[in-house]
C-alpha atoms as a PDB file:
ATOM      1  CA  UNK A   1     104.487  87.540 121.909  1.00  0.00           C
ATOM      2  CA  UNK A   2     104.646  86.940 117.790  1.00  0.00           C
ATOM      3  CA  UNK A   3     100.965  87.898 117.693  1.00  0.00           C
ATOM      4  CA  UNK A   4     101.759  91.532 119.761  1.00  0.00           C
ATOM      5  CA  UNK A   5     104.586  91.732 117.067  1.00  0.00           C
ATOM      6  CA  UNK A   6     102.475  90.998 114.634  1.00  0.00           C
ATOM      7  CA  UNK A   7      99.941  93.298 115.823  1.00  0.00           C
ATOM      8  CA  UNK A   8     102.498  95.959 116.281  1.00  0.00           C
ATOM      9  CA  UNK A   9     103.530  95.666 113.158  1.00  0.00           C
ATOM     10  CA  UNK A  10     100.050  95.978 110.928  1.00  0.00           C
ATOM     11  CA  UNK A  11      99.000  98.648 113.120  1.00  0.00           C
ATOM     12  CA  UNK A  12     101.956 100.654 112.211  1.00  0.00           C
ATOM     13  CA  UNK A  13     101.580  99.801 108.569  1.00  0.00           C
ATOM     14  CA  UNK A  14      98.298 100.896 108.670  1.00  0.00           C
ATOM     15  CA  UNK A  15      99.339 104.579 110.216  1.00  0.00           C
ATOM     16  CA  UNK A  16     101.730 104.877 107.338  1.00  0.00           C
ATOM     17  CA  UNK A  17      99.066 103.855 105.080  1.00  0.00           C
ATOM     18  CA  UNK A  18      96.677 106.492 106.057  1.00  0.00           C
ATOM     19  CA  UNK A  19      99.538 109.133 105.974  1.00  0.00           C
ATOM     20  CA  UNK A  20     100.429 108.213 102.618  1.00  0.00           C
ATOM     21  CA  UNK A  21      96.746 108.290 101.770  1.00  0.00           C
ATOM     22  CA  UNK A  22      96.385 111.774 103.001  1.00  0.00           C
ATOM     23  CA  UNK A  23      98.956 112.872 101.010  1.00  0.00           C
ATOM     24  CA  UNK A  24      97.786 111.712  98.433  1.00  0.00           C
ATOM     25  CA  UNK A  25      94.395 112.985  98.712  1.00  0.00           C
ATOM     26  CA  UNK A  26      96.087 116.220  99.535  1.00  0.00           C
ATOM     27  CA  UNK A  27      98.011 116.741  96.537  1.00  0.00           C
ATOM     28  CA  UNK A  28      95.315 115.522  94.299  1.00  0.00           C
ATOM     29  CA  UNK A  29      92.168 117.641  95.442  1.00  0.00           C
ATOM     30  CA  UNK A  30      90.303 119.934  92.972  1.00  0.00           C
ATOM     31  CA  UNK A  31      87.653 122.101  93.983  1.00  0.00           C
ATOM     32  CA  UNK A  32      84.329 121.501  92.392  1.00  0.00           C
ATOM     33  CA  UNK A  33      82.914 125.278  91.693  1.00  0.00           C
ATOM     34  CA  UNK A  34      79.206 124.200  91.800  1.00  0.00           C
ATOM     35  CA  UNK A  35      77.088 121.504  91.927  1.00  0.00           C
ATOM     36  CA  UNK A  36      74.419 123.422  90.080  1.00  0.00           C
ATOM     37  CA  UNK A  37      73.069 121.878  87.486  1.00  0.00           C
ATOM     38  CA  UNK A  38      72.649 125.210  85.315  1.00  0.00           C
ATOM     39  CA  UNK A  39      75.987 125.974  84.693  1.00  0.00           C
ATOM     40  CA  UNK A  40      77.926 125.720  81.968  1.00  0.00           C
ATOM     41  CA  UNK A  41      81.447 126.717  82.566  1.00  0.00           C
ATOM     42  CA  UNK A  42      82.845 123.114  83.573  1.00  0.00           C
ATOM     43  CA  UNK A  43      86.337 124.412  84.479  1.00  0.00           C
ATOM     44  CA  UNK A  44      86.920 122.554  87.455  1.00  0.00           C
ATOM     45  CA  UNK A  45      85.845 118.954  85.968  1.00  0.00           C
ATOM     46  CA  UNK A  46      88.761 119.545  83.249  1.00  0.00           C
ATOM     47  CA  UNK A  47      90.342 117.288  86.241  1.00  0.00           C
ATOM     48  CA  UNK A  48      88.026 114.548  86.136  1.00  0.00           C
ATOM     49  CA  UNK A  49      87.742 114.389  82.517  1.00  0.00           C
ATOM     50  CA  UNK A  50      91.780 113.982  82.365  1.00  0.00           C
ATOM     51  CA  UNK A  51      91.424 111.486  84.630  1.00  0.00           C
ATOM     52  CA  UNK A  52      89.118 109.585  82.520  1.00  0.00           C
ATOM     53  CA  UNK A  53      91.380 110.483  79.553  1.00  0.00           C
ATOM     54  CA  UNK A  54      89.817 108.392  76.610  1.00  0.00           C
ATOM     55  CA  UNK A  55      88.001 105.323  78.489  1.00  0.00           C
ATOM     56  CA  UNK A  56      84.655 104.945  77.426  1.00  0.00           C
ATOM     57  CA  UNK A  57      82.879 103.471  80.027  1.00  0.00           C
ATOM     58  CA  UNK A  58      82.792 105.134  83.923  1.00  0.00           C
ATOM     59  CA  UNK A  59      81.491 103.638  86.313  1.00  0.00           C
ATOM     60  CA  UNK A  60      79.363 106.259  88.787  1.00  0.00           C
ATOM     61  CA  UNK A  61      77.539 105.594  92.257  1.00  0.00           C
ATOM     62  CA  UNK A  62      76.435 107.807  94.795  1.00  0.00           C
ATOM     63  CA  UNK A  63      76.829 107.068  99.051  1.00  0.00           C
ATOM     64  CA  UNK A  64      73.299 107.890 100.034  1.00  0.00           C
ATOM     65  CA  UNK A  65      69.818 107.701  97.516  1.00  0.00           C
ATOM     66  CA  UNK A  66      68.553 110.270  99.505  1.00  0.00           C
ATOM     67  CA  UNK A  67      70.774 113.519  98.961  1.00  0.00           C
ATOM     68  CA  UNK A  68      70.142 115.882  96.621  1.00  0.00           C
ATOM     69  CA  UNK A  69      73.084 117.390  96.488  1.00  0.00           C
ATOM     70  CA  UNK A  70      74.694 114.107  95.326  1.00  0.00           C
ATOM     71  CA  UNK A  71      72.417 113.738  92.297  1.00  0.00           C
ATOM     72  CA  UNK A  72      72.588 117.346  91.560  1.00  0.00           C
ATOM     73  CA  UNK A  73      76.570 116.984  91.404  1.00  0.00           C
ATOM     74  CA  UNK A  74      76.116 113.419  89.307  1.00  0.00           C
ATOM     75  CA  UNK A  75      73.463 115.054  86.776  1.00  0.00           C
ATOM     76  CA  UNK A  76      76.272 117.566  86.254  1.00  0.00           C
ATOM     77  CA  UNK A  77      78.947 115.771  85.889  1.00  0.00           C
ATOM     78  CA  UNK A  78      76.580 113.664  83.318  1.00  0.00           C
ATOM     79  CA  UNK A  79      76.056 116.534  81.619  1.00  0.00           C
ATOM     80  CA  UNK A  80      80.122 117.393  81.715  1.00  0.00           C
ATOM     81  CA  UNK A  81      80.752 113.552  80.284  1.00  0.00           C
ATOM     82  CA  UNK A  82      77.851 114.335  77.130  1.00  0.00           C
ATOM     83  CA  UNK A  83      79.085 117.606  75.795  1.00  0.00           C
ATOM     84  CA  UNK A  84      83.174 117.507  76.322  1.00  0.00           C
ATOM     85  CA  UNK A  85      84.012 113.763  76.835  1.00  0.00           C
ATOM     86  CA  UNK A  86      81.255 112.172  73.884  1.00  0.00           C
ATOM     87  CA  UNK A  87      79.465 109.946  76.522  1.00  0.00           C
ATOM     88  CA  UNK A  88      76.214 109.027  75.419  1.00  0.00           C
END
């Protein structure tokens, strides 16, 4: 019976977890305009580069070494780091 309890209990924890998460995802979105690496306007990483604020290392990976689209979105957001953030 203590390990149903116990059971009970983590698997309600981890419902409220994932709520809070999504909330929290939710409220913290930002639409990335383009992953092309051609553009210049970098409005919509003003986001990430206030989230970096003035730390000089960052730390970037990528899910799959096989997508394009990833390293099209990384080489841009490379590119974002150089010119507005002084990453070299």
């Amino acid at each position: 019976m203590k390990f149903l309890s116990t059971a009970a209990g983590l698997l309600l924890g981890v419902t409220a977890f994932g709520q809070d998460m999504r909330s929290y995802v939710t409220a913290n979105t930002v639409p990335v305009a383009t992953v092309e690496t051609t553009a210049d306007d970098y409005a919509d990483l003003a986001a990430v580069g206030q989230a970096i604020g003035e730390a000089r290392v960052v730390m970037l990976g990528e899910q799959d070494h096989g997508d394009g689209t990833t390293f099209q979105a990384k080489t841009r957001l490379v590119k974002y780091l150089h010119e507005h953030k002084g990453f070299t």
